[in-house]
N, C-alpha and C. Protein backbone atom coordinates (compact mmCIF):
# COMPACT_ATOMS: atom_id res chain seq x y z
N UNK A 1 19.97 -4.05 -1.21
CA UNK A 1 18.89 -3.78 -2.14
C UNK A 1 18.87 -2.33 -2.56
N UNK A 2 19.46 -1.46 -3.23
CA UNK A 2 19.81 -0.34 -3.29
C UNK A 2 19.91 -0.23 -5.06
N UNK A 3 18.79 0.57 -5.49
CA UNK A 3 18.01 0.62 -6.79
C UNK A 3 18.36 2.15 -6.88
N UNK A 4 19.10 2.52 -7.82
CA UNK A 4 19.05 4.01 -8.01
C UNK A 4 18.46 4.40 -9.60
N UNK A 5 17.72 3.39 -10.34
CA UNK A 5 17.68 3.40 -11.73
C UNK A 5 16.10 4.88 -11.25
N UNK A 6 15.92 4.68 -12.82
CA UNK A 6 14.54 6.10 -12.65
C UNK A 6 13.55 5.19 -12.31
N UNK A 7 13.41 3.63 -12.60
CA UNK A 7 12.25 3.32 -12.25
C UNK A 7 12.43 2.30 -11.37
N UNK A 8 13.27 1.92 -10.80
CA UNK A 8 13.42 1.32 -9.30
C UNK A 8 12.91 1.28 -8.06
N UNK A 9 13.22 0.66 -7.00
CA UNK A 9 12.84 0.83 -5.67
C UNK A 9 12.80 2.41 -5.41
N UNK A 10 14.60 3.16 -5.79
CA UNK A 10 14.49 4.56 -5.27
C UNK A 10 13.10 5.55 -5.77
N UNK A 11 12.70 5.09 -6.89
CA UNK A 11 11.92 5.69 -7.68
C UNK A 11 10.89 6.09 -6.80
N UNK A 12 10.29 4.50 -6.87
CA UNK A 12 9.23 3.91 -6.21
C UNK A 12 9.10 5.07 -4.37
N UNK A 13 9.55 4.62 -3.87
CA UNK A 13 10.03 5.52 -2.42
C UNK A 13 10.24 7.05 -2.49
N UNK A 14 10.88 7.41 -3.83
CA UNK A 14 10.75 9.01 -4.19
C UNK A 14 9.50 9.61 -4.07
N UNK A 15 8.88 8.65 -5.34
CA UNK A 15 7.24 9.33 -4.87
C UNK A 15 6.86 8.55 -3.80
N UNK A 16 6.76 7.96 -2.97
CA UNK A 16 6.14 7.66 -1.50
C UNK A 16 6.49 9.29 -0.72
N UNK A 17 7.11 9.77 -0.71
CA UNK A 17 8.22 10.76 -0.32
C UNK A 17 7.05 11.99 -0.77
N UNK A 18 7.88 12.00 -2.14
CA UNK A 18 6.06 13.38 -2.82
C UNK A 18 4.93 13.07 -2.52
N UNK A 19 4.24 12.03 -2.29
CA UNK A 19 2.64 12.10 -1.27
C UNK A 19 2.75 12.51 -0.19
N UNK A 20 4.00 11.96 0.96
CA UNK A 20 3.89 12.44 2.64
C UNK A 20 3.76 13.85 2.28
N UNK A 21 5.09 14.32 1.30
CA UNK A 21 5.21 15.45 1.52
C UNK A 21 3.79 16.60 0.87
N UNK A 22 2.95 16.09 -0.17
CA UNK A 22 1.66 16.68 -0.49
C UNK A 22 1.03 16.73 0.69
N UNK A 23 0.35 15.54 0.98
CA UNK A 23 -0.66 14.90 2.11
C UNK A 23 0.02 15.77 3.60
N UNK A 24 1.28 16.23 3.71
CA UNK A 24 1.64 17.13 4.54
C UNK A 24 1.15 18.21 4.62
N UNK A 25 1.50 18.76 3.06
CA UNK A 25 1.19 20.52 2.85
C UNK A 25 -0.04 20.60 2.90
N UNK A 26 -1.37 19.55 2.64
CA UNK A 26 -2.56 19.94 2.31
C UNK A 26 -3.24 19.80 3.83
N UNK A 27 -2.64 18.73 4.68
CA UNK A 27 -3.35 18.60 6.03
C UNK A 27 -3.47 19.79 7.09
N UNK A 28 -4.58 20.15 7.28
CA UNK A 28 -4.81 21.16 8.29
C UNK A 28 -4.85 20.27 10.11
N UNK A 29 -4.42 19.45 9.39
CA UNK A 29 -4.97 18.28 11.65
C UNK A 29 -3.31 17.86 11.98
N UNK A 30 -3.74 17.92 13.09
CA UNK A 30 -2.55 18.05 14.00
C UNK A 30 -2.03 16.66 13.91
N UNK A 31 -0.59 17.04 13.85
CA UNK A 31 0.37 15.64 13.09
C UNK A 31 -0.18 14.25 13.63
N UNK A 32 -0.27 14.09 14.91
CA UNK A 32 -0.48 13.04 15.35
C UNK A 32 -1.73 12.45 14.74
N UNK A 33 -2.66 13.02 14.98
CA UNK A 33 -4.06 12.73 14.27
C UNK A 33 -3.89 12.36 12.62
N UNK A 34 -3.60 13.41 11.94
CA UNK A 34 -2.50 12.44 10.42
C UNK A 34 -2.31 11.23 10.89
N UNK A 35 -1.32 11.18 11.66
CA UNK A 35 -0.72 10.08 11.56
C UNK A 35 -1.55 8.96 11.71
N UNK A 36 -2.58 9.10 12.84
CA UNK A 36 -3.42 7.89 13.00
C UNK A 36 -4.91 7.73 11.77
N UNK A 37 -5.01 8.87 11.13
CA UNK A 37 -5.97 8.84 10.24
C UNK A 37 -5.32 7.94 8.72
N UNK A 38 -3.88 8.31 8.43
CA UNK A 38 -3.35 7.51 7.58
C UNK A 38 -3.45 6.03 7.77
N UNK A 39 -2.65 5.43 9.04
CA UNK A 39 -3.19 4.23 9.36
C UNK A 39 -4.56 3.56 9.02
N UNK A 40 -5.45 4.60 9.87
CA UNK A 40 -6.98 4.09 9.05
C UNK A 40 -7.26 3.63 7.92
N UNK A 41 -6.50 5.04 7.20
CA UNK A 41 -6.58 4.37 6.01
C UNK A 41 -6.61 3.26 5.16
N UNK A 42 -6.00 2.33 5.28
CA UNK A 42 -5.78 1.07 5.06
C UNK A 42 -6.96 0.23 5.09
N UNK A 43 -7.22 0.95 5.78
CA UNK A 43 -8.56 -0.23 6.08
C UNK A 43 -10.21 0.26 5.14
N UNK A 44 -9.61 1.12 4.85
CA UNK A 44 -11.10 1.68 3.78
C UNK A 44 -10.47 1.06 2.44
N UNK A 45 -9.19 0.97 2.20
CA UNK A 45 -8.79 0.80 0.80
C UNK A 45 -8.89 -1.12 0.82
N UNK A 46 -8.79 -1.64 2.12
CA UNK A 46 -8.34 -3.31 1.96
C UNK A 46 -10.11 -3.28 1.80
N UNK A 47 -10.99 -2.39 2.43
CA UNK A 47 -12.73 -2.84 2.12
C UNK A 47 -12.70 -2.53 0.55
N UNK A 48 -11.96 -1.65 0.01
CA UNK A 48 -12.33 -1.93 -1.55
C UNK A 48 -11.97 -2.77 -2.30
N UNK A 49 -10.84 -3.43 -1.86
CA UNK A 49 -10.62 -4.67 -2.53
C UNK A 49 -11.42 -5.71 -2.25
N UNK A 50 -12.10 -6.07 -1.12
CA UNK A 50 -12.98 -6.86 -0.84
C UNK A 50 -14.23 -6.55 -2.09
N UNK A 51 -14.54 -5.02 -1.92
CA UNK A 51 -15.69 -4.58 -2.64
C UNK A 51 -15.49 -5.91 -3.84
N UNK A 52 -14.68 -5.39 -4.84
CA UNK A 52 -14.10 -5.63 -5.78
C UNK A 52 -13.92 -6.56 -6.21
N UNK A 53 -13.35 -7.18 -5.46
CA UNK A 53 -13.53 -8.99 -5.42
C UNK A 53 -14.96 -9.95 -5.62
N UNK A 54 -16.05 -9.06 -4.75
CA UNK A 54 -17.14 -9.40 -4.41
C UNK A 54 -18.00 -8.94 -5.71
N UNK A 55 -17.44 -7.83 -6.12
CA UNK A 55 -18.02 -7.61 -7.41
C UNK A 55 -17.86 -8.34 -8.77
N UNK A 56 -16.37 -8.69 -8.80
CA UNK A 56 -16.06 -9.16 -10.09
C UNK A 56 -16.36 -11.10 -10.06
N UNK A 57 -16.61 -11.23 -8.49
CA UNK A 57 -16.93 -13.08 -8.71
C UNK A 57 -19.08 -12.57 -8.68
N UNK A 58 -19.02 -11.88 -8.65
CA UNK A 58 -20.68 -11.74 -8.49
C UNK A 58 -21.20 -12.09 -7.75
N UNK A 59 -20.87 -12.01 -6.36
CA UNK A 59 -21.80 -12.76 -5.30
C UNK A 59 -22.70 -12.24 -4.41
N UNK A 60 -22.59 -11.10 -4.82
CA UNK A 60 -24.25 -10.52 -4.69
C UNK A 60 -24.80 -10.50 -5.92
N UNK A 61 -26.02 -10.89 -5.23
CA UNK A 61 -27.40 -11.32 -6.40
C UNK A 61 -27.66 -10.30 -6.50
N UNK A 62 -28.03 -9.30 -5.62
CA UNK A 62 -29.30 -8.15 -5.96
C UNK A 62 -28.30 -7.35 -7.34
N UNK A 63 -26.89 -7.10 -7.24
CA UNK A 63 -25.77 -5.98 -8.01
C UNK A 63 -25.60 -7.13 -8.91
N UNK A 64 -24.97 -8.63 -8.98
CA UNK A 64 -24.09 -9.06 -10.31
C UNK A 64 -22.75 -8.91 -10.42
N UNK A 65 -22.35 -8.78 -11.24
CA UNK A 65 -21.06 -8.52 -11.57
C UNK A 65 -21.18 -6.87 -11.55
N UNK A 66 -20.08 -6.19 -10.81
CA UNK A 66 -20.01 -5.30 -11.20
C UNK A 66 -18.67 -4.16 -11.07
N UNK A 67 -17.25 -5.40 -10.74
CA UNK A 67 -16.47 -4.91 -11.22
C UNK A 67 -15.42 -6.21 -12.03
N UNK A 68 -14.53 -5.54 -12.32
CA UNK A 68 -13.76 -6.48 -12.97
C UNK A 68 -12.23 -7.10 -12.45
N UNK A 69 -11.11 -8.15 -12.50
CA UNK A 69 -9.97 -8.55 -11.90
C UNK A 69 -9.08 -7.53 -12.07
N UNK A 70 -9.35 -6.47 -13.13
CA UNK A 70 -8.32 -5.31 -13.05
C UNK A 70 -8.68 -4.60 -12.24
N UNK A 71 -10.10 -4.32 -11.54
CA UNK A 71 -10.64 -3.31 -10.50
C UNK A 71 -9.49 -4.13 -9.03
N UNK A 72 -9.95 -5.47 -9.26
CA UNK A 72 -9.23 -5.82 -7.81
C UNK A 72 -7.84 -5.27 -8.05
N UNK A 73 -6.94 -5.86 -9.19
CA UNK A 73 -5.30 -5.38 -9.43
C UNK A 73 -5.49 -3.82 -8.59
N UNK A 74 -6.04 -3.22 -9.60
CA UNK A 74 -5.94 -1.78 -8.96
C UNK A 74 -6.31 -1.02 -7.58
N UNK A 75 -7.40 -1.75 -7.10
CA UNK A 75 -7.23 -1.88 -5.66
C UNK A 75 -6.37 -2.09 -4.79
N UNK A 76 -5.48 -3.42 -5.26
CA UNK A 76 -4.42 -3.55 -4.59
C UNK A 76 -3.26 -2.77 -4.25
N UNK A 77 -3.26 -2.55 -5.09
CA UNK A 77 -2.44 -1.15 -5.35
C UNK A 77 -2.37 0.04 -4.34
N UNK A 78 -3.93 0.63 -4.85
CA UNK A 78 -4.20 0.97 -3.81
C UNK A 78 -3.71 1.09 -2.27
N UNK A 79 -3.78 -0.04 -1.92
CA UNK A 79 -3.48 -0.77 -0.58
C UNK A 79 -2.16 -0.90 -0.29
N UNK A 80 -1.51 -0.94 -1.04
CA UNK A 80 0.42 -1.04 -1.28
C UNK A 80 0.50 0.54 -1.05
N UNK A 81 -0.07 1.35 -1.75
CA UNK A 81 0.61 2.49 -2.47
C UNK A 81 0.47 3.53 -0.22
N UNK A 82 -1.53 3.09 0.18
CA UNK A 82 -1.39 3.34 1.35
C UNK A 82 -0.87 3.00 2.24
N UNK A 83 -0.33 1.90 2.55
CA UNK A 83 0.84 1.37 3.19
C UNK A 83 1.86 1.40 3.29
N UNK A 84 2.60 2.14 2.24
CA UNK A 84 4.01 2.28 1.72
C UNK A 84 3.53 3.83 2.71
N UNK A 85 2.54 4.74 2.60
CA UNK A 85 2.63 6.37 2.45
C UNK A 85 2.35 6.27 4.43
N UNK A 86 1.62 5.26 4.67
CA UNK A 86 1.21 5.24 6.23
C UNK A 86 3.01 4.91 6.92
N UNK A 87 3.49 3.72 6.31
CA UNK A 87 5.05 3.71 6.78
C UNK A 87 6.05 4.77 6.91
N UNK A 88 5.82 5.23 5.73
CA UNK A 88 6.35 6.51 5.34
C UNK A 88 6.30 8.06 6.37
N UNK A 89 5.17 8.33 6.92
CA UNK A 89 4.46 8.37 7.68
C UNK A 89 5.24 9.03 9.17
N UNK A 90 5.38 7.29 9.42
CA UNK A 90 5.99 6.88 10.71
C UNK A 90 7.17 7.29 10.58
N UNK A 91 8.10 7.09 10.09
CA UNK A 91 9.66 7.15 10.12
C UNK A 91 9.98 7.47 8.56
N UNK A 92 10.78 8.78 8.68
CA UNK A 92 11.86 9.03 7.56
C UNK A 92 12.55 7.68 6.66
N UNK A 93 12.80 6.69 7.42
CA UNK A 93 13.67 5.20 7.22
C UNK A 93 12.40 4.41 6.69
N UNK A 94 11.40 4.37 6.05
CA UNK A 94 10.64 3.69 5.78
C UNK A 94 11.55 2.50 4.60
N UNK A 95 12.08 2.86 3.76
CA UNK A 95 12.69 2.41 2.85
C UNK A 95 13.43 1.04 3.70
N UNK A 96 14.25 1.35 4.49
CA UNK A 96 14.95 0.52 5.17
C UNK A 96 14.37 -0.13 6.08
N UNK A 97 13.36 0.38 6.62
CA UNK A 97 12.29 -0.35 7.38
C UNK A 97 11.61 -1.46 7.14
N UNK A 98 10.83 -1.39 5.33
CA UNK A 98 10.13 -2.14 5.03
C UNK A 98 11.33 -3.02 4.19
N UNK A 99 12.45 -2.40 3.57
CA UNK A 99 13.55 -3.62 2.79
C UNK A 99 14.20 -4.70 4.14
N UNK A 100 14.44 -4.35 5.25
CA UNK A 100 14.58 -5.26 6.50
C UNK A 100 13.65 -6.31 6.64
N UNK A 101 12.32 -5.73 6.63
CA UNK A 101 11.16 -6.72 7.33
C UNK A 101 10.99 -7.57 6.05
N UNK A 102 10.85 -7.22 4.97
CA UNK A 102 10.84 -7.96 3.75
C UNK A 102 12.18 -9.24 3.56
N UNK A 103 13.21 -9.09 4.29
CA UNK A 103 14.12 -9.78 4.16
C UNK A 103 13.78 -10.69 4.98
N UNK A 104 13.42 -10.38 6.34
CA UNK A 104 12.98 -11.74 7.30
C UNK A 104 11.63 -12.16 6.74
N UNK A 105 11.36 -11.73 6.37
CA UNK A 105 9.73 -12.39 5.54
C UNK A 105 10.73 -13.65 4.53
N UNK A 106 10.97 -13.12 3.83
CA UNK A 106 12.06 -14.32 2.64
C UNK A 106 12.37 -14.87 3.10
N UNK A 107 13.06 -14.59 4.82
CA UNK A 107 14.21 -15.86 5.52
C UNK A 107 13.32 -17.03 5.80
N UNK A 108 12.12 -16.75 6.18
CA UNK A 108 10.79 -17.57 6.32
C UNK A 108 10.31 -18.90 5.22
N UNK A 109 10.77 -18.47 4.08
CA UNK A 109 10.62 -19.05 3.01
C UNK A 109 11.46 -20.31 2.85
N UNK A 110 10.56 -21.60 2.85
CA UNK A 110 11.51 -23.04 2.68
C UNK A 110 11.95 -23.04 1.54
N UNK A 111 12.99 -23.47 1.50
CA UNK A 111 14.13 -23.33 -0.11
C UNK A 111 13.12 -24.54 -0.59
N UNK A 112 12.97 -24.59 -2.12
CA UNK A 112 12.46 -25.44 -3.35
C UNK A 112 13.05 -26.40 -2.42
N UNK A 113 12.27 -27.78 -2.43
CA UNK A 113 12.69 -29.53 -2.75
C UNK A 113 14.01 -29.62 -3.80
N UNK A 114 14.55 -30.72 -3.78
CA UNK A 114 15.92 -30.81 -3.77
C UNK A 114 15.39 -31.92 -5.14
């Protein structure tokens, strides 16, 4: 799986690469603590997609509608973009890390009916 176009996987992982390395230069807390605060992360961004969800089917009465299916898209995102940067994170090899586990995820997958 080896994407070298400008807007490819490498792309994609380049900037994963320019956030660690921002989210590096700007952090004053001691690496480890990063490290476990990134993790956290995840979990404030998967509550906004919930938000979001909850907003755009309206199921709170007292609020309504009050976001929309592109708020969720972009949430999701979100949630990819922190997950990719928390992996990232962990190991230099993120790239190869997550293209591995993604492959046994597929192997998982029953081939189409015949």
């Amino acid at each position: 799986m080896s994407d070298t176009s400008a807007d490819g996987p490498s792309a994609v992982w380049n900037t994963v690469d320019d956030l660690v390395r921002w989210l590096d230069r700007e952090s004053a807390l001691p690496v480890e603590q990063e490290r476990l605060l990134r993790i956290l992360k995840l979990s404030e961004e998967a509550g906004e997609v919930a938000q979001a969800v909850i907003g755009a089917t309206g199921q709170n009465p007292r609020k309504g509608r009050t976001h929309s299916w592109d708020d969720v898209r972009s949430e999701l995102c979100d949630v990819i973009v922190t997950a990719m940067v928390a992996l990232r994170t962990l190991t230099p090899e993120a790239r190869r890390v997550f293209e591995g586990h993604l492959e046994r995820v597929a192997e998982r997958v029953p081939a189409p009916p015949a």
